[in-house]
C-alpha atoms as a PDB file:
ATOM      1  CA  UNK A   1     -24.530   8.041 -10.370  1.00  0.00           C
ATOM      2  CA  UNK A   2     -25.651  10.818  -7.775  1.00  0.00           C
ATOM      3  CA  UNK A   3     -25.011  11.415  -4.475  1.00  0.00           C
ATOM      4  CA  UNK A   4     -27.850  10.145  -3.180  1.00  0.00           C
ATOM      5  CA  UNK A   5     -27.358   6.492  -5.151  1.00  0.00           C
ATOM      6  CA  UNK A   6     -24.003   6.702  -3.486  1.00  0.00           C
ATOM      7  CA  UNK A   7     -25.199   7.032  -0.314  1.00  0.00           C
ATOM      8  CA  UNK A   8     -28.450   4.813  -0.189  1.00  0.00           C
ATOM      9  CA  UNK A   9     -25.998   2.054  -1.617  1.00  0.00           C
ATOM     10  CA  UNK A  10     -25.339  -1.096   0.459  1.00  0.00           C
ATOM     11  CA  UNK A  11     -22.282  -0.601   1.683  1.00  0.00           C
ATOM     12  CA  UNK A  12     -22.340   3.229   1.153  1.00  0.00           C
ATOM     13  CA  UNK A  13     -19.785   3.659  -1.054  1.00  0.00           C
ATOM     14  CA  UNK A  14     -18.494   7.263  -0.202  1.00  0.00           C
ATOM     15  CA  UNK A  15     -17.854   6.145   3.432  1.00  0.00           C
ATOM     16  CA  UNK A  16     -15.844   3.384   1.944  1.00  0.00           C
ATOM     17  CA  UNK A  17     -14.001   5.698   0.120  1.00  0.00           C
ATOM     18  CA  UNK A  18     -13.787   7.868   2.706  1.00  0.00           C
ATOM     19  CA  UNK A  19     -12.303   5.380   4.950  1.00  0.00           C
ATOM     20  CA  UNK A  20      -9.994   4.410   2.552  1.00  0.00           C
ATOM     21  CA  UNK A  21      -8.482   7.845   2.070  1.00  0.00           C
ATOM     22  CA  UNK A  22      -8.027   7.949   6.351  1.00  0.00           C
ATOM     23  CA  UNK A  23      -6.427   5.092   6.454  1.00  0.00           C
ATOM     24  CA  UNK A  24      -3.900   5.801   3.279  1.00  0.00           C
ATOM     25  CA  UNK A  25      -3.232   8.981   4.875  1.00  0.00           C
ATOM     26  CA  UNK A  26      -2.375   7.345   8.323  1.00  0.00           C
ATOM     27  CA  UNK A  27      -0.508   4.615   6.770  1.00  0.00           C
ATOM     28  CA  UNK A  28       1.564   6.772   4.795  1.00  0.00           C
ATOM     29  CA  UNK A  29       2.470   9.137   7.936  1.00  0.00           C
ATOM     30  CA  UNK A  30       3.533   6.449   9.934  1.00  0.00           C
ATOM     31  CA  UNK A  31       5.365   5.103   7.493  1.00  0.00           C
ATOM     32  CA  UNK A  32       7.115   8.156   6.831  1.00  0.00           C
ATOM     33  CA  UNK A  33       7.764   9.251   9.929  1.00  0.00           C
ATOM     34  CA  UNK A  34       9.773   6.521  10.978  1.00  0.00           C
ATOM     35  CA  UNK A  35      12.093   5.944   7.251  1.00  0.00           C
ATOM     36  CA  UNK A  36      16.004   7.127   7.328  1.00  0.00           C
ATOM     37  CA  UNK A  37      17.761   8.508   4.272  1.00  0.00           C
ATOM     38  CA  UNK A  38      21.449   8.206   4.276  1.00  0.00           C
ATOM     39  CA  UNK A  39      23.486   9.508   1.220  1.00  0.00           C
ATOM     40  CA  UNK A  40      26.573   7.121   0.720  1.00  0.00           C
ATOM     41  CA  UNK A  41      29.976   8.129  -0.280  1.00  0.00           C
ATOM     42  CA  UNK A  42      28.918   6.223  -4.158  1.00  0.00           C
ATOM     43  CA  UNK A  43      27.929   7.273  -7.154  1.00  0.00           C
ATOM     44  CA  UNK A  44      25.746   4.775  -9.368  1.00  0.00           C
ATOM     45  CA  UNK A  45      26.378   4.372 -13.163  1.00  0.00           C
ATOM     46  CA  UNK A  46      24.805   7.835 -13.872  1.00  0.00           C
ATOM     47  CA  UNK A  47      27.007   9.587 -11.511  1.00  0.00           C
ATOM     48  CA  UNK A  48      24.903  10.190  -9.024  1.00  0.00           C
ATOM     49  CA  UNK A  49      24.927   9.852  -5.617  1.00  0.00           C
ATOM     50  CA  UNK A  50      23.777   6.398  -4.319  1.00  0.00           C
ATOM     51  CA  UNK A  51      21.391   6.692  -1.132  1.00  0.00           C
ATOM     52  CA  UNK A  52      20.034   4.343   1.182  1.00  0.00           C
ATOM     53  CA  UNK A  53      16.632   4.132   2.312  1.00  0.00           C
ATOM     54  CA  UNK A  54      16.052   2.687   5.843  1.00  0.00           C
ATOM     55  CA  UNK A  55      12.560   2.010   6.644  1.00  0.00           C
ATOM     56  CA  UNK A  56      12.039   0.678  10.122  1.00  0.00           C
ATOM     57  CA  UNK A  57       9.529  -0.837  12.235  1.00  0.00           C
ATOM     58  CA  UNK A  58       6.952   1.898  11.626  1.00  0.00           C
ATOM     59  CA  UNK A  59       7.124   1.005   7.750  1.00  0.00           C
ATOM     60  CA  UNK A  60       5.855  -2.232   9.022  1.00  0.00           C
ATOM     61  CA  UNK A  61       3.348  -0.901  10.982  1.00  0.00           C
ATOM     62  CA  UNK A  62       1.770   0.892   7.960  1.00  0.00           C
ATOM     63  CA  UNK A  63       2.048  -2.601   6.158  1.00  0.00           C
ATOM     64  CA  UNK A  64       0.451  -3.958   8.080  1.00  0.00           C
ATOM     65  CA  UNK A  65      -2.028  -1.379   8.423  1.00  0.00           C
ATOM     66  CA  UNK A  66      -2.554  -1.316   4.667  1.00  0.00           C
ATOM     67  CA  UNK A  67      -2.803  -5.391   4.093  1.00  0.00           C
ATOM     68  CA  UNK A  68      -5.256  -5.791   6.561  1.00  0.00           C
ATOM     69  CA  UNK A  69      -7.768  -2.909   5.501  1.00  0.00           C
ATOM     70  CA  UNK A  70      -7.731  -4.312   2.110  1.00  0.00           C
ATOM     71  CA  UNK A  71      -8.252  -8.292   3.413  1.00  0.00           C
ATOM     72  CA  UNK A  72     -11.485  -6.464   5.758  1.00  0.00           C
ATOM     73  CA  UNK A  73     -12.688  -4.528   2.507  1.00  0.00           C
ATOM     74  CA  UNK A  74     -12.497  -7.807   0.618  1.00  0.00           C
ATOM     75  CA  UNK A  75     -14.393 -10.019   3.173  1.00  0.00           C
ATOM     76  CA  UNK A  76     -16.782  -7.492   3.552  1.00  0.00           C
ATOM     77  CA  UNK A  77     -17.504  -7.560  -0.129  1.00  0.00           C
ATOM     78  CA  UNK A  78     -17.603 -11.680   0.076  1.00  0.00           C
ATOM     79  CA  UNK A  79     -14.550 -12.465  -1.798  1.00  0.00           C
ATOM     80  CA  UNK A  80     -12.870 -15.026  -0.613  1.00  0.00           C
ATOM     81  CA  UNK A  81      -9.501 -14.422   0.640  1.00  0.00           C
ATOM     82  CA  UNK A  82      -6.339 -16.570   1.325  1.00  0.00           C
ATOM     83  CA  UNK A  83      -4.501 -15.162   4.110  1.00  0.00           C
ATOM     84  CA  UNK A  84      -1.361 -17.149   3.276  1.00  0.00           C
ATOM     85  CA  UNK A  85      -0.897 -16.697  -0.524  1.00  0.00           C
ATOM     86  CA  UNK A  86      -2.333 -12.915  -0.275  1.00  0.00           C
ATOM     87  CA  UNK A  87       0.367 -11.906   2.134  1.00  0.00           C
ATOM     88  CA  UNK A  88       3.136 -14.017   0.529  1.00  0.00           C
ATOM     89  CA  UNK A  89       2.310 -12.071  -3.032  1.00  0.00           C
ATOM     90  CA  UNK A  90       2.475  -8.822  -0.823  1.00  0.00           C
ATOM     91  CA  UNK A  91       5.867  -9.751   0.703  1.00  0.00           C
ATOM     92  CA  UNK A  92       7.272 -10.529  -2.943  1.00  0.00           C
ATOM     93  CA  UNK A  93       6.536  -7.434  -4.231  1.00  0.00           C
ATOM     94  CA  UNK A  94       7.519  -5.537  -1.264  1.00  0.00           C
ATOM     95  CA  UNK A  95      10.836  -7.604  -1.717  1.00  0.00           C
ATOM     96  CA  UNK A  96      11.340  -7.606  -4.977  1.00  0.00           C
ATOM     97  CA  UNK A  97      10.169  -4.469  -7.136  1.00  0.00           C
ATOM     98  CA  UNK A  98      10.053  -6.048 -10.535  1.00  0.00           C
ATOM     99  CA  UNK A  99       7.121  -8.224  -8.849  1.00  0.00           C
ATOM    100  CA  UNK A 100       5.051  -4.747  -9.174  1.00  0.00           C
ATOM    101  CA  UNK A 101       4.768  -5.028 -13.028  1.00  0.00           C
ATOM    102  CA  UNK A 102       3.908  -8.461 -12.784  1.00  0.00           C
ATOM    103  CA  UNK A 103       0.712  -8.541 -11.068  1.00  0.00           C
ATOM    104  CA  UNK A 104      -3.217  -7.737 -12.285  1.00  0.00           C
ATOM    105  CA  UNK A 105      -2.411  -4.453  -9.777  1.00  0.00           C
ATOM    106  CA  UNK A 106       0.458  -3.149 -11.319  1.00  0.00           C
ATOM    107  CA  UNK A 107      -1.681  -0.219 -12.693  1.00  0.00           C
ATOM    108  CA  UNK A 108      -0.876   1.848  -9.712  1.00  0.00           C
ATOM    109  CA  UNK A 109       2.860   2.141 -10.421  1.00  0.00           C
ATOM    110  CA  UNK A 110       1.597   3.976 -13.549  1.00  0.00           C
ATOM    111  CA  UNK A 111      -0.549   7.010 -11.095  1.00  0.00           C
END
Protein backbone atom coordinates (compact mmCIF):
# COMPACT_ATOMS: atom_id res chain seq x y z
CA UNK A 1 0.00 0.00 0.00
CA UNK A 2 1.62 3.47 -1.04
CA UNK A 3 1.20 6.70 -0.03
CA UNK A 4 -0.79 7.75 -2.54
CA UNK A 5 -3.51 4.63 -1.96
CA UNK A 6 -3.40 5.96 1.55
CA UNK A 7 -4.27 9.15 0.75
CA UNK A 8 -6.83 8.82 -2.23
CA UNK A 9 -8.63 6.34 0.27
CA UNK A 10 -12.16 7.17 1.49
CA UNK A 11 -11.68 8.20 4.62
CA UNK A 12 -7.93 8.99 4.12
CA UNK A 13 -6.47 6.84 6.32
CA UNK A 14 -3.19 8.72 7.36
CA UNK A 15 -5.33 11.70 8.57
CA UNK A 16 -7.16 9.20 10.62
CA UNK A 17 -4.16 8.09 11.98
CA UNK A 18 -2.93 11.23 12.32
CA UNK A 19 -5.79 12.36 14.32
CA UNK A 20 -5.62 9.58 16.38
CA UNK A 21 -2.04 10.14 17.47
CA UNK A 22 -3.26 14.15 18.47
CA UNK A 23 -5.75 13.14 20.34
CA UNK A 24 -3.73 10.17 22.35
CA UNK A 25 -1.17 12.67 22.91
CA UNK A 26 -3.70 15.28 24.36
CA UNK A 27 -5.51 12.74 26.27
CA UNK A 28 -2.58 11.42 27.85
CA UNK A 29 -1.25 15.08 28.92
CA UNK A 30 -4.27 15.95 30.49
CA UNK A 31 -4.50 13.05 32.11
CA UNK A 32 -1.19 13.29 33.46
CA UNK A 33 -1.08 16.50 34.39
CA UNK A 34 -3.70 16.39 36.78
CA UNK A 35 -2.73 12.49 38.64
CA UNK A 36 -1.13 12.60 42.39
CA UNK A 37 1.39 10.04 43.59
CA UNK A 38 1.60 9.60 47.26
CA UNK A 39 4.07 6.99 48.75
CA UNK A 40 2.41 5.44 51.96
CA UNK A 41 4.13 4.53 55.09
CA UNK A 42 3.45 0.35 53.73
CA UNK A 43 5.27 -2.02 52.26
CA UNK A 44 3.35 -4.73 50.06
CA UNK A 45 4.27 -8.48 50.23
CA UNK A 46 7.54 -7.85 48.25
CA UNK A 47 8.72 -5.24 50.56
CA UNK A 48 8.20 -2.52 48.75
CA UNK A 49 6.79 0.56 49.25
CA UNK A 50 2.98 0.73 48.62
CA UNK A 51 1.91 4.03 46.65
CA UNK A 52 -1.22 5.54 45.84
CA UNK A 53 -2.23 6.84 42.65
CA UNK A 54 -4.80 9.72 42.67
CA UNK A 55 -6.16 10.56 39.40
CA UNK A 56 -8.60 13.42 39.46
CA UNK A 57 -11.04 15.12 37.41
CA UNK A 58 -8.62 15.70 34.52
CA UNK A 59 -8.19 11.75 34.27
CA UNK A 60 -11.80 11.98 33.50
CA UNK A 61 -11.52 14.49 31.15
CA UNK A 62 -9.08 12.40 29.03
CA UNK A 63 -11.74 9.52 29.40
CA UNK A 64 -13.84 11.01 28.21
CA UNK A 65 -11.86 12.42 25.56
CA UNK A 66 -10.67 8.97 24.54
CA UNK A 67 -14.34 7.09 24.62
CA UNK A 68 -15.83 9.49 22.56
CA UNK A 69 -13.13 9.69 19.66
CA UNK A 70 -13.35 6.04 19.39
CA UNK A 71 -17.57 5.97 19.43
CA UNK A 72 -17.04 9.08 16.37
CA UNK A 73 -14.34 6.79 14.57
CA UNK A 74 -16.78 3.90 14.83
CA UNK A 75 -19.93 5.73 13.50
CA UNK A 76 -18.00 7.15 10.95
CA UNK A 77 -16.98 3.74 9.77
CA UNK A 78 -20.92 2.56 10.09
CA UNK A 79 -20.64 0.26 12.94
CA UNK A 80 -23.20 0.36 15.00
CA UNK A 81 -22.59 1.43 18.43
CA UNK A 82 -24.40 1.07 21.84
CA UNK A 83 -23.73 3.98 23.88
CA UNK A 84 -24.90 2.25 27.07
CA UNK A 85 -23.19 -1.21 26.98
CA UNK A 86 -19.92 0.43 25.24
CA UNK A 87 -19.39 2.78 28.12
CA UNK A 88 -20.48 0.31 30.84
CA UNK A 89 -17.62 -2.30 29.38
CA UNK A 90 -15.26 0.85 29.51
CA UNK A 91 -16.17 1.66 33.15
CA UNK A 92 -15.54 -2.15 34.14
CA UNK A 93 -12.32 -2.26 32.94
CA UNK A 94 -11.37 1.07 34.12
CA UNK A 95 -12.71 -0.35 37.53
CA UNK A 96 -11.60 -3.45 37.61
CA UNK A 97 -8.12 -4.32 35.87
CA UNK A 98 -8.52 -8.02 35.46
CA UNK A 99 -11.50 -6.90 33.00
CA UNK A 100 -8.41 -5.86 30.58
CA UNK A 101 -7.47 -9.54 29.82
CA UNK A 102 -10.88 -10.38 29.34
CA UNK A 103 -11.94 -8.51 26.41
CA UNK A 104 -11.32 -9.02 22.30
CA UNK A 105 -8.94 -5.64 23.11
CA UNK A 106 -6.84 -6.91 25.61
CA UNK A 107 -3.94 -7.03 23.04
CA UNK A 108 -2.85 -3.61 24.02
CA UNK A 109 -1.85 -4.52 27.59
CA UNK A 110 0.71 -6.72 25.76
CA UNK A 111 2.48 -3.21 23.67
Amino acid sequence: MGVRTLLEAHPPVIWIAVTAVVVGLLAAVIQASGAQLQVTGERDRHDRPRALLRRGGRYLIGWVLIFAYGIAMAMMFGDHVNLVREIGLEIAKDLFSFRNFTTAASWNIYL
